[in-house]
C-alpha atoms as a PDB file:
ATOM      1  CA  UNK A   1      10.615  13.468 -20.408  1.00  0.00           C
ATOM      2  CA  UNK A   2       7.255  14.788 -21.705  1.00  0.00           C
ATOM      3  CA  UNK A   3       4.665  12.577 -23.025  1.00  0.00           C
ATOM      4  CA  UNK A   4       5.293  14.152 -26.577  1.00  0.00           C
ATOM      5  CA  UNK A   5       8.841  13.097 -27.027  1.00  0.00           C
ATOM      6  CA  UNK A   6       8.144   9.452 -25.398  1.00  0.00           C
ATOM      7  CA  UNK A   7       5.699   8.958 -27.800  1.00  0.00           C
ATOM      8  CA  UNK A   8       7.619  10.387 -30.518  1.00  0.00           C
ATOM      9  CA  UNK A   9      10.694   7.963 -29.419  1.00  0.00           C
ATOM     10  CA  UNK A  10       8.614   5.027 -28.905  1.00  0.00           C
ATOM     11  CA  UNK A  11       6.726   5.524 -32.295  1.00  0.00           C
ATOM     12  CA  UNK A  12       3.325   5.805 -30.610  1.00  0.00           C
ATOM     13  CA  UNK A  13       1.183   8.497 -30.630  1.00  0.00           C
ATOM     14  CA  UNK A  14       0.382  11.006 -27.496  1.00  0.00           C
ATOM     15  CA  UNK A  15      -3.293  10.062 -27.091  1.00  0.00           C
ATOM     16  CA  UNK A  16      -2.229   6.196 -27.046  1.00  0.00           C
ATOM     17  CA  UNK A  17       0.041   6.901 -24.832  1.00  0.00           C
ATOM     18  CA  UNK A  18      -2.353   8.455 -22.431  1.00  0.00           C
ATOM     19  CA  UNK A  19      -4.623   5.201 -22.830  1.00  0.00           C
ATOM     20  CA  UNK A  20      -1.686   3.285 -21.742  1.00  0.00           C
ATOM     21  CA  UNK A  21      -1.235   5.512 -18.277  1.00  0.00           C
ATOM     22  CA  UNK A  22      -4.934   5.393 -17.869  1.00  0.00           C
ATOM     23  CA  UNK A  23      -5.295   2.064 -17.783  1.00  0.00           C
ATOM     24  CA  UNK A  24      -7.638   2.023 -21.060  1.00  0.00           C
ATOM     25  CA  UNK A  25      -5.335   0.487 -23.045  1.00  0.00           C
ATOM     26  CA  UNK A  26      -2.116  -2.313 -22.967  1.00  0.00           C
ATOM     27  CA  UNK A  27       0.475  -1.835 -25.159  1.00  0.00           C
ATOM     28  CA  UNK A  28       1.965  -5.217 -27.269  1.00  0.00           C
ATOM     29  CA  UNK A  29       4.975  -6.354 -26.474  1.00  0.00           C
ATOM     30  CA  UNK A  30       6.654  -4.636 -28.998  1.00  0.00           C
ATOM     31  CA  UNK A  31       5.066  -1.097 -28.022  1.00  0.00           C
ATOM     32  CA  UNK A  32       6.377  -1.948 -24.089  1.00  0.00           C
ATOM     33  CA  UNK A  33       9.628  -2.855 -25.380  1.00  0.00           C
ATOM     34  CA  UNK A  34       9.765   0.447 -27.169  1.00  0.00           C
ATOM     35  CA  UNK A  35       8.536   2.431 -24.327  1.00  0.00           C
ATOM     36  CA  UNK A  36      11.088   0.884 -22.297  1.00  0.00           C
ATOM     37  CA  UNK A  37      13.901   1.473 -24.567  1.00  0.00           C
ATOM     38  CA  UNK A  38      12.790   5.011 -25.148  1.00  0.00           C
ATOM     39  CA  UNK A  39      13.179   5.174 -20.714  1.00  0.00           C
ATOM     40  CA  UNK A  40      16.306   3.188 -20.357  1.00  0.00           C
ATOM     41  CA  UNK A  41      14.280   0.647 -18.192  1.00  0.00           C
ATOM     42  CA  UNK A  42      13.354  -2.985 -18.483  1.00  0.00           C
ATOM     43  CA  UNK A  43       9.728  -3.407 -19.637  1.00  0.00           C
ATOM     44  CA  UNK A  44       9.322  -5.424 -16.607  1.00  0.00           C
ATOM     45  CA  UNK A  45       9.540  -2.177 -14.768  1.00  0.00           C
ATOM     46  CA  UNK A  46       6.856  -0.219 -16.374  1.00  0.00           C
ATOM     47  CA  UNK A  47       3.830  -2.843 -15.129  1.00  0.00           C
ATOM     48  CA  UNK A  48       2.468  -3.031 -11.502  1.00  0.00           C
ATOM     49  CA  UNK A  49       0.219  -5.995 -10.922  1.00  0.00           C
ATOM     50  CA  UNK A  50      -3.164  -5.478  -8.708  1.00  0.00           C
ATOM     51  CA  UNK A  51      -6.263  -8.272  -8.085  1.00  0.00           C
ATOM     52  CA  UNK A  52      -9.505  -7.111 -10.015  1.00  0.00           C
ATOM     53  CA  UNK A  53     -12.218  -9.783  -8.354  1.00  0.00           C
ATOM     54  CA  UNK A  54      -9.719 -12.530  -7.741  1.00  0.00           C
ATOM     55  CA  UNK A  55      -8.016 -11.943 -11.178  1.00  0.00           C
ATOM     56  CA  UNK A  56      -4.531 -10.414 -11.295  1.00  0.00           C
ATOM     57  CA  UNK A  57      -4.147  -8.373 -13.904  1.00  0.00           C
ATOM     58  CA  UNK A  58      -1.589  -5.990 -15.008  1.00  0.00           C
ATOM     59  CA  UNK A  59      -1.383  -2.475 -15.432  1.00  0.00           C
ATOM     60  CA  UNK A  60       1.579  -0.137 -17.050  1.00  0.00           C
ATOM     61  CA  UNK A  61       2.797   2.535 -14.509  1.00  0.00           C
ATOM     62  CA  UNK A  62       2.084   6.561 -15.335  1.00  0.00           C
ATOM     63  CA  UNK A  63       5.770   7.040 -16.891  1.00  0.00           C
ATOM     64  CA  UNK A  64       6.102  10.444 -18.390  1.00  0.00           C
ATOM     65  CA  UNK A  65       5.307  13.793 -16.063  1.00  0.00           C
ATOM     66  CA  UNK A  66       2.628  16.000 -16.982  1.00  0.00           C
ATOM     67  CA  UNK A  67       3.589  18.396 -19.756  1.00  0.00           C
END
């Protein structure tokens, strides 16, 4: 699925999307749950977890392929 028709789906726009894979944004809960919807997945699945200076923080995964 391209970026353009997640967004579209998940009622965000491409560019906030791109935040979201780039680790410059985090979606709200409601934006994951749409995203996750949108993917058939649980929202669960779209975060990976990593330690930034002893904190654990989380991420959301690059989920769309390059258009």
């Amino acid at each position: 699925m391209s970026r353009k028709m997640l967004a579209q789906k998940a009622g965000v726009s491409v560019y906030r999307l791109v935040q979201y894979e780039r680790d410059l944004r985090m979606p709200d809960e409601r934006t994951l749950i749409a995203l996750a919807d949108a993917l058939g997945v649980q929202p669960h699945f779209l975060l990976r977890e990593s330690m930034v200076n002893d904190v654990r923080v989380l991420h959301i995964c690059r989920i769309t392929q390059d258009e």
